[in-house]
C-alpha atoms as a PDB file:
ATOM      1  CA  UNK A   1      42.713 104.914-112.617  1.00  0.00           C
ATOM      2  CA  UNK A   2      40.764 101.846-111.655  1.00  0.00           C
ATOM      3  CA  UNK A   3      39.899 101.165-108.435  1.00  0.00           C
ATOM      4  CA  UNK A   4      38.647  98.512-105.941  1.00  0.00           C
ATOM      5  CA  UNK A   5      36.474  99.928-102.985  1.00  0.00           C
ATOM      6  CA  UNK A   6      36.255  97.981 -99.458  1.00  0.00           C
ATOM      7  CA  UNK A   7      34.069  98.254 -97.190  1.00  0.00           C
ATOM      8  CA  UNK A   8      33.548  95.976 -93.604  1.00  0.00           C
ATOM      9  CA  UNK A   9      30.972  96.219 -90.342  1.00  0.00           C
ATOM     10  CA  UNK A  10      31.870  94.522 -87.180  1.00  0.00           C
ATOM     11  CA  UNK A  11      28.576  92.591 -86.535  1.00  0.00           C
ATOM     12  CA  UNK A  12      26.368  90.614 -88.279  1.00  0.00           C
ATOM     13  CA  UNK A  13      23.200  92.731 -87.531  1.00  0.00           C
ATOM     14  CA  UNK A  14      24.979  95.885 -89.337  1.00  0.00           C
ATOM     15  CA  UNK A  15      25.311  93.874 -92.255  1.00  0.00           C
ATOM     16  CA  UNK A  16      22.156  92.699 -92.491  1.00  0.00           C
ATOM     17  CA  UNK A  17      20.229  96.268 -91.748  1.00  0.00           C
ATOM     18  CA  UNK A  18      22.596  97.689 -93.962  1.00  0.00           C
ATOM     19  CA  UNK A  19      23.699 100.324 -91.541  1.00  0.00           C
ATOM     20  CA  UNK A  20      26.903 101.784 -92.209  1.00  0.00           C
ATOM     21  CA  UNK A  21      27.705  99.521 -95.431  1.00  0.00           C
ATOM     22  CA  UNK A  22      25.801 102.056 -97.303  1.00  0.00           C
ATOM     23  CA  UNK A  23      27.086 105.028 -95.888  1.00  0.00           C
ATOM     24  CA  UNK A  24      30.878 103.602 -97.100  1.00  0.00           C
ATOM     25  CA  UNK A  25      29.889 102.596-100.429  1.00  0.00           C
ATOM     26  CA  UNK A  26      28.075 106.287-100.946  1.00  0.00           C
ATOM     27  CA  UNK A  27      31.586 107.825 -99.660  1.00  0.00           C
ATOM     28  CA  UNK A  28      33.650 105.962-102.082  1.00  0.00           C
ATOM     29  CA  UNK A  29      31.902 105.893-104.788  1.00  0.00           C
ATOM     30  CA  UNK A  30      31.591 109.905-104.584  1.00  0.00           C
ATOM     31  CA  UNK A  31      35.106 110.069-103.993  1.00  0.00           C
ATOM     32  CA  UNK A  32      35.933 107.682-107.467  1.00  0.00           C
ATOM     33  CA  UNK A  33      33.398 110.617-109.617  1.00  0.00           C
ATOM     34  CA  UNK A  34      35.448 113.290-107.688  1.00  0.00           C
ATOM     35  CA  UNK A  35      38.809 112.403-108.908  1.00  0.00           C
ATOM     36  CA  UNK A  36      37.824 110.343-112.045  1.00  0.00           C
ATOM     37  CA  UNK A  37      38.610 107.281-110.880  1.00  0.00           C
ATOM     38  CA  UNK A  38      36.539 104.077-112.202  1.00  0.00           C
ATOM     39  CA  UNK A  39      34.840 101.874-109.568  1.00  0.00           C
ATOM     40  CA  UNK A  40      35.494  98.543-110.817  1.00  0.00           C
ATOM     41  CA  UNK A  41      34.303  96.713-107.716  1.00  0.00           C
ATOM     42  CA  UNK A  42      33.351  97.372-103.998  1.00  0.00           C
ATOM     43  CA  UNK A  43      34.047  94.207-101.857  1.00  0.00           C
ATOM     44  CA  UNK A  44      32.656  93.866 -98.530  1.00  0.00           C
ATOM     45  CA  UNK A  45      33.395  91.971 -94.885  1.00  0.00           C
ATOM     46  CA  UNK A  46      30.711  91.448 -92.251  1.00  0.00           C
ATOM     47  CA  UNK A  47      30.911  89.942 -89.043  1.00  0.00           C
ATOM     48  CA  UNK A  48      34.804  90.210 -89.064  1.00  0.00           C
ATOM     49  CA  UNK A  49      37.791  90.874 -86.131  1.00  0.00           C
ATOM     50  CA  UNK A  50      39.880  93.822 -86.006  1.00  0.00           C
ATOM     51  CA  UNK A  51      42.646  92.608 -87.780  1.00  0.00           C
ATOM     52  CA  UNK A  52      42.852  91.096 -90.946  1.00  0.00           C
ATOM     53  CA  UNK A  53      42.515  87.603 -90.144  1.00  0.00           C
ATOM     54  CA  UNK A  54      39.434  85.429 -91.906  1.00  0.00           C
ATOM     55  CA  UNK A  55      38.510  88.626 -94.514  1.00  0.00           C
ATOM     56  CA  UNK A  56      37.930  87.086 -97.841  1.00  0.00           C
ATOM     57  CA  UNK A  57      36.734  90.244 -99.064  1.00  0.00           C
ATOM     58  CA  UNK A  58      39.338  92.303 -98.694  1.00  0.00           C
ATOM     59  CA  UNK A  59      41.741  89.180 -99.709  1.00  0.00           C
ATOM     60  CA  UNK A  60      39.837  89.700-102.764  1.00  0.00           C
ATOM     61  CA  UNK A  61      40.474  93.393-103.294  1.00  0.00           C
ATOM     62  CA  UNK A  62      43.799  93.212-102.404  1.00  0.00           C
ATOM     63  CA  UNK A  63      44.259  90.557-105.037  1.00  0.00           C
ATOM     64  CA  UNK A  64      42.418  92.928-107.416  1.00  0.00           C
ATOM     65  CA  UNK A  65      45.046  95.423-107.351  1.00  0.00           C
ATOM     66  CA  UNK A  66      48.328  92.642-107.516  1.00  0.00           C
ATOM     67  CA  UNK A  67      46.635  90.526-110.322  1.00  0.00           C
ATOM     68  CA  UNK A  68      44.687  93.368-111.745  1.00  0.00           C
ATOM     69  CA  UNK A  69      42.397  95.057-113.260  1.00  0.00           C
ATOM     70  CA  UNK A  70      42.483  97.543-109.726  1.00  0.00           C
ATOM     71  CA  UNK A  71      45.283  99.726-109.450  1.00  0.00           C
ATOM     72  CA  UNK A  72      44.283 101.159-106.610  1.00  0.00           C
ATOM     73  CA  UNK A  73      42.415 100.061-103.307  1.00  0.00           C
ATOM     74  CA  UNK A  74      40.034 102.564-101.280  1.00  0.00           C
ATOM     75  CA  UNK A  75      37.957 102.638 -98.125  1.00  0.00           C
ATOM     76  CA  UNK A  76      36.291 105.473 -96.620  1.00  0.00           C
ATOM     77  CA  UNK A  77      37.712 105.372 -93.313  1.00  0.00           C
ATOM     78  CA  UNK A  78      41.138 103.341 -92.264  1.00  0.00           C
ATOM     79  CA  UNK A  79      39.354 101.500 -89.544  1.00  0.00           C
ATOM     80  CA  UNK A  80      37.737  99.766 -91.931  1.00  0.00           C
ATOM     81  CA  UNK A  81      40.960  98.316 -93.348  1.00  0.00           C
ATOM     82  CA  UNK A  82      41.733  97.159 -89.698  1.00  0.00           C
ATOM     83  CA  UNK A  83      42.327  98.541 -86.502  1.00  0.00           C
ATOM     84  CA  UNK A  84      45.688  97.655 -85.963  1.00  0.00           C
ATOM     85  CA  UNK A  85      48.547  99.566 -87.261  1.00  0.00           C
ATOM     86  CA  UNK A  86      50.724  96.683 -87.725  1.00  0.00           C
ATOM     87  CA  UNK A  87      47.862  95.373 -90.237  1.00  0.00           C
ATOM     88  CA  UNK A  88      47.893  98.448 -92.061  1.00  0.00           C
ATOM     89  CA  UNK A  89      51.321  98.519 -92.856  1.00  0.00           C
ATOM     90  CA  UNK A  90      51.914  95.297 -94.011  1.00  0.00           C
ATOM     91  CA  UNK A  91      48.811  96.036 -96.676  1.00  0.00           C
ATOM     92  CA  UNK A  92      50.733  99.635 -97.431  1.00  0.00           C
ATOM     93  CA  UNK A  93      54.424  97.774 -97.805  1.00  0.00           C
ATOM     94  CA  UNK A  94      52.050  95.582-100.599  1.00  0.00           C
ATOM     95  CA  UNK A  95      51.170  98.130-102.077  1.00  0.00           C
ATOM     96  CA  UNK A  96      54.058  99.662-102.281  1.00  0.00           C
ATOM     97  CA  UNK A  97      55.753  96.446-103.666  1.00  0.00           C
ATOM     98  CA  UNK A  98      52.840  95.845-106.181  1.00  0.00           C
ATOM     99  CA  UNK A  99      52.829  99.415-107.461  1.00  0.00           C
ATOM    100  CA  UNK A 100      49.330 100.153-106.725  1.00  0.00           C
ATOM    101  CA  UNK A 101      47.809 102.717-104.588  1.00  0.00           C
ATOM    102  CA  UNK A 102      46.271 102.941-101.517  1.00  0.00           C
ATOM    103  CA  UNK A 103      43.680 105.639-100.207  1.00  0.00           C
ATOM    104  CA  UNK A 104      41.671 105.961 -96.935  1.00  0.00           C
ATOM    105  CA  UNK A 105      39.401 108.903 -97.318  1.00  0.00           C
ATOM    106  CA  UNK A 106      39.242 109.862 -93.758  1.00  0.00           C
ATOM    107  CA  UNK A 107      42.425 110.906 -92.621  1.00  0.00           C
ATOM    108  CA  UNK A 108      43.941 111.896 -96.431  1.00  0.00           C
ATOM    109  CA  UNK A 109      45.923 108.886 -96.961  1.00  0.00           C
ATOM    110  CA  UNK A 110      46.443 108.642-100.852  1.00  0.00           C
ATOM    111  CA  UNK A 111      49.860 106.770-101.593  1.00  0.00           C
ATOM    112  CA  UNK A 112      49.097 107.641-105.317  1.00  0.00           C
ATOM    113  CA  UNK A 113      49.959 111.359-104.498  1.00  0.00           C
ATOM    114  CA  UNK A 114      53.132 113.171-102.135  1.00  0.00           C
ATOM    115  CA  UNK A 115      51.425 114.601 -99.124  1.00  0.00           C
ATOM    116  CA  UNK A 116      49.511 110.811 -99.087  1.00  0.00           C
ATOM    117  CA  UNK A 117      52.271 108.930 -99.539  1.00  0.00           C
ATOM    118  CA  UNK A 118      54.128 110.776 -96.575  1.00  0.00           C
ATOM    119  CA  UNK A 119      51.194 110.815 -94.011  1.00  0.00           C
ATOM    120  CA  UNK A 120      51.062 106.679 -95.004  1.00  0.00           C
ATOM    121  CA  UNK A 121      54.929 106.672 -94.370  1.00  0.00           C
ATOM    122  CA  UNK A 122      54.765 108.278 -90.993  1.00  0.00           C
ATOM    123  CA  UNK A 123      51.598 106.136 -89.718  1.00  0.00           C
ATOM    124  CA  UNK A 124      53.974 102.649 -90.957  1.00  0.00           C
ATOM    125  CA  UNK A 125      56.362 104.040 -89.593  1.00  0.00           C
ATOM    126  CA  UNK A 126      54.521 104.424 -86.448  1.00  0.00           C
ATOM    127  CA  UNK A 127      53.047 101.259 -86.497  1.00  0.00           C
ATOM    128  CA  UNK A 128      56.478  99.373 -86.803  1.00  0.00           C
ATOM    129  CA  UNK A 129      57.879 101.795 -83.570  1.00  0.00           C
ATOM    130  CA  UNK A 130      54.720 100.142 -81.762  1.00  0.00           C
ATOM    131  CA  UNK A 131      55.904  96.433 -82.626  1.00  0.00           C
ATOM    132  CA  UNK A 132      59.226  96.986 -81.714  1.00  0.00           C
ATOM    133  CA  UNK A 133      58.368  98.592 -78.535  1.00  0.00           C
ATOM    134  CA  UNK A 134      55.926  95.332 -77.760  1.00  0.00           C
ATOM    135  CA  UNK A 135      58.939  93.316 -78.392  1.00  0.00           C
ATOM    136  CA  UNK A 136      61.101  95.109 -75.732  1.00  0.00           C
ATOM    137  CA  UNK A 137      58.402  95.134 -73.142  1.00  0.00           C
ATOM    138  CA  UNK A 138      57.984  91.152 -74.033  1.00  0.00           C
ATOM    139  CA  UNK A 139      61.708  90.371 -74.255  1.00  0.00           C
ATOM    140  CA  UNK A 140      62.139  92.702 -70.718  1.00  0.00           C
ATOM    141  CA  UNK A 141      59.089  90.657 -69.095  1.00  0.00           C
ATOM    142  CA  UNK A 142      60.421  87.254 -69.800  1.00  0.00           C
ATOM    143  CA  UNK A 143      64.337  88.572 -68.608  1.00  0.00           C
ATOM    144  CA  UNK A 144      62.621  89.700 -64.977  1.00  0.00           C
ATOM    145  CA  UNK A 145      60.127  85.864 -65.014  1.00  0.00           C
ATOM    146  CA  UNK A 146      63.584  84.335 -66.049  1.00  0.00           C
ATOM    147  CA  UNK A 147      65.464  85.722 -63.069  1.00  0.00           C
ATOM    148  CA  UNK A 148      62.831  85.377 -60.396  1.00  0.00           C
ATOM    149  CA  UNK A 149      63.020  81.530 -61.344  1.00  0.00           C
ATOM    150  CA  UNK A 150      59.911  81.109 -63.682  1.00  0.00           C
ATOM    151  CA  UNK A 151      60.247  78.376 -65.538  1.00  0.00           C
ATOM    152  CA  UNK A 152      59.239  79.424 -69.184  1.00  0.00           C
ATOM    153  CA  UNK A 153      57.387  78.296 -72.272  1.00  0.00           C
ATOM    154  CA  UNK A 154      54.761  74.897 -72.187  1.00  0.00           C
ATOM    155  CA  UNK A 155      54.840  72.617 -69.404  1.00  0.00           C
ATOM    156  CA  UNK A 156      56.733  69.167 -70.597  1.00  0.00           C
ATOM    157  CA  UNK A 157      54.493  65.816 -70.326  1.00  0.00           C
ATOM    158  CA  UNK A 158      57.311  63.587 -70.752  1.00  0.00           C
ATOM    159  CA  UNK A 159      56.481  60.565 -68.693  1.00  0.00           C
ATOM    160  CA  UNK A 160      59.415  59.733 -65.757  1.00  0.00           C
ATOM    161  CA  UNK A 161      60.134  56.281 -67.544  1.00  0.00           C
ATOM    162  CA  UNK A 162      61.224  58.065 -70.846  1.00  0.00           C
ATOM    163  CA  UNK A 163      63.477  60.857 -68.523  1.00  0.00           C
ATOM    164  CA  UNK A 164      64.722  58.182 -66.752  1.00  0.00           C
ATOM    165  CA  UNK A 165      66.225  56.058 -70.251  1.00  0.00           C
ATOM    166  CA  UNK A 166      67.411  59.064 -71.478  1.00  0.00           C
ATOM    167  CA  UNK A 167      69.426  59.519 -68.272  1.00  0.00           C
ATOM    168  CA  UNK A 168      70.598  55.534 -68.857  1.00  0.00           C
ATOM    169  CA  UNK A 169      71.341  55.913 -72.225  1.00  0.00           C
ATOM    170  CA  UNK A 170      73.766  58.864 -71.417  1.00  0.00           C
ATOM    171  CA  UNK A 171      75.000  57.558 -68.271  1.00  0.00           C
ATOM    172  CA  UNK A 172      75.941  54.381 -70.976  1.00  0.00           C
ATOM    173  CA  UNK A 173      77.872  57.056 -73.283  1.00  0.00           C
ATOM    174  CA  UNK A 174      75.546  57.057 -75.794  1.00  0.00           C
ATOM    175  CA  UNK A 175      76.128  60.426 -77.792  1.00  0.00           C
ATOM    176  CA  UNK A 176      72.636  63.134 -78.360  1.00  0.00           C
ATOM    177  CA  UNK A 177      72.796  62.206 -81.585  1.00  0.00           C
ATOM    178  CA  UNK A 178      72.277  58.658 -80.610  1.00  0.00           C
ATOM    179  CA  UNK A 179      69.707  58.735 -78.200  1.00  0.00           C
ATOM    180  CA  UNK A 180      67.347  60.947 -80.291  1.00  0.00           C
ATOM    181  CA  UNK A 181      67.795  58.249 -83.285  1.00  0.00           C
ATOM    182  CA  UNK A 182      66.607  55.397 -80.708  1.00  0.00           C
ATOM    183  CA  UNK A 183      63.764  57.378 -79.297  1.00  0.00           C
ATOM    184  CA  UNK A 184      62.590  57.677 -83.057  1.00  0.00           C
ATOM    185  CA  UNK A 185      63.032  55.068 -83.930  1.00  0.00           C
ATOM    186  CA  UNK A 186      60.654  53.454 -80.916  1.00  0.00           C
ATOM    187  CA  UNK A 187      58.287  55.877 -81.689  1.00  0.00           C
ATOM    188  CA  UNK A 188      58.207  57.609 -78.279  1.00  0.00           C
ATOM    189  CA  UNK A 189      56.892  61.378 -78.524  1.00  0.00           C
ATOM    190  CA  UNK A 190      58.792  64.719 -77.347  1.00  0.00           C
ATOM    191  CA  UNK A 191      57.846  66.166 -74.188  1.00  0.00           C
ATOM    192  CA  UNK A 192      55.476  68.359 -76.089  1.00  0.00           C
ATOM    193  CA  UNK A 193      53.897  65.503 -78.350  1.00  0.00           C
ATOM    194  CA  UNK A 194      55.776  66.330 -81.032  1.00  0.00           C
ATOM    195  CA  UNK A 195      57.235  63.367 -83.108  1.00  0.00           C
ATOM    196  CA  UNK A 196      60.641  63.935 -83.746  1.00  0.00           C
ATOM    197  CA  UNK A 197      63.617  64.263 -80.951  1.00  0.00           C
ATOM    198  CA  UNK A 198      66.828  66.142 -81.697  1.00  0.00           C
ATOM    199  CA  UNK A 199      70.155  65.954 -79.980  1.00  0.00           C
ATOM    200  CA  UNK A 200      69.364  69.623 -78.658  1.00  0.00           C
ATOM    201  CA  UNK A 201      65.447  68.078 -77.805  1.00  0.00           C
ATOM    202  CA  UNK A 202      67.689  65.445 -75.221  1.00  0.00           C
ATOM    203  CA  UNK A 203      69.924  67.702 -73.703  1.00  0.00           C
ATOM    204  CA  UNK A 204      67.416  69.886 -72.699  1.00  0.00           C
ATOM    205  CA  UNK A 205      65.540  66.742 -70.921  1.00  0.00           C
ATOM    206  CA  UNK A 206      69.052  66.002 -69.344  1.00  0.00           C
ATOM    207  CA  UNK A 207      69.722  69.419 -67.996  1.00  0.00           C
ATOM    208  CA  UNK A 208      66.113  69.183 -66.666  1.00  0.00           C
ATOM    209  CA  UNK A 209      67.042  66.194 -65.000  1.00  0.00           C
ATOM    210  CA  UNK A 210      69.943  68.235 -63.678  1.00  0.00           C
ATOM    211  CA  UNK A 211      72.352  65.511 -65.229  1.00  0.00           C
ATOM    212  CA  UNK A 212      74.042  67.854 -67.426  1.00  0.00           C
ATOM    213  CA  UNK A 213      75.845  71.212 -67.676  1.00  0.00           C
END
């Protein structure tokens, strides 16, 4: 099978000394003569987060293994791949999509064979328990903000003058629909500088305003 090694450091100075970019490449590339496997490339990341944001190298080996000629993508220990469990699922459900394999030599993950395949399984499944648990904490935190009056989400900037036509232009029996069309039409931003108003966008000034129910 041909394989695409990758291998990161978190700062700049371990990348330049070397130190622990070596050590990974050794550790793959014994693992590749081990099993048979040819080495067709070994990207690398330096200086990068803990997630996968802003890593063209292991964009790169990823696309290796969905365009080809990789069918498989190895690092010698998962944190390397990322930190975050969420991260590492999302590359394993590629993988799994793309038909190519995925192996971190630490901890025995191997999606080519069973027993790998099933240890990846339980740590996505794992990581998606953690998201969903997030969620609830998040959805639970903004209930309790909600109740105790906390008025959510950005702070509107819409100037009195434009509250105050809206209010005119409804008290007139102009419809949502209507009022959003003239404020467009005049140009005059949201309440978070956005460019377009909505019927839903004027209502929500309106029950702001408290002229509305």
């Amino acid at each position: 099978m041909q394989v695409v090694g990758y291998v990161r450091v978190s700062t700049s100075e371990q990348g330049e000394s070397g130190a622990g970019l070596e050590a990974q490449r050794a550790a793959i590339t014994a693992a590749c003569a081990q099993r048979g496997w040819t080495l067709v490339a070994i990207e690398e990341d330096v200086a990068s987060g803990t997630s996968r944001n802003r890593r063209p190298g292991l964009d790169n080996a990823i696309r290796a293994c969905e365009r080809g000629p990789a069918k498989g993508l190895i690092v010698a220990k998962l944190d390397r791949l990322s930190r975050s469990l969420s991260d590492f699922a999302d590359v394993m459900l590629r993988c799994k999509r793309g038909g190519w394999a995925l192996v971190a030599l630490d901890l025995g993950v191997d999606t080519s064979t069973a027993a790998g395949a099933l240890v990846a399984n339980v740590m996505a499944s794992v990581a998606q328990w953690e998201r969903d648990t997030i969620a609830d904490r998040t959805r639970q935190a903004l209930a309790v903000k909600k109740a105790q009056g906390v008025k959510l989400g950005r702070a509107s900037t819409l100037p009195a003058t434009v509250s105050r036509r809206i209010a005119r232009d409804r008290a007139n029996g102009l419809s949502y629909r209507a009022i959003a069309d003239r404020l467009n039409a005049a140009g005059v931003p949201t309440g978070q500088g956005g460019r377009q108003w909505y019927p839903m966008t004027v209502r929500t000034v309106l029950l702001a305003k408290g002229g509305e129910s």
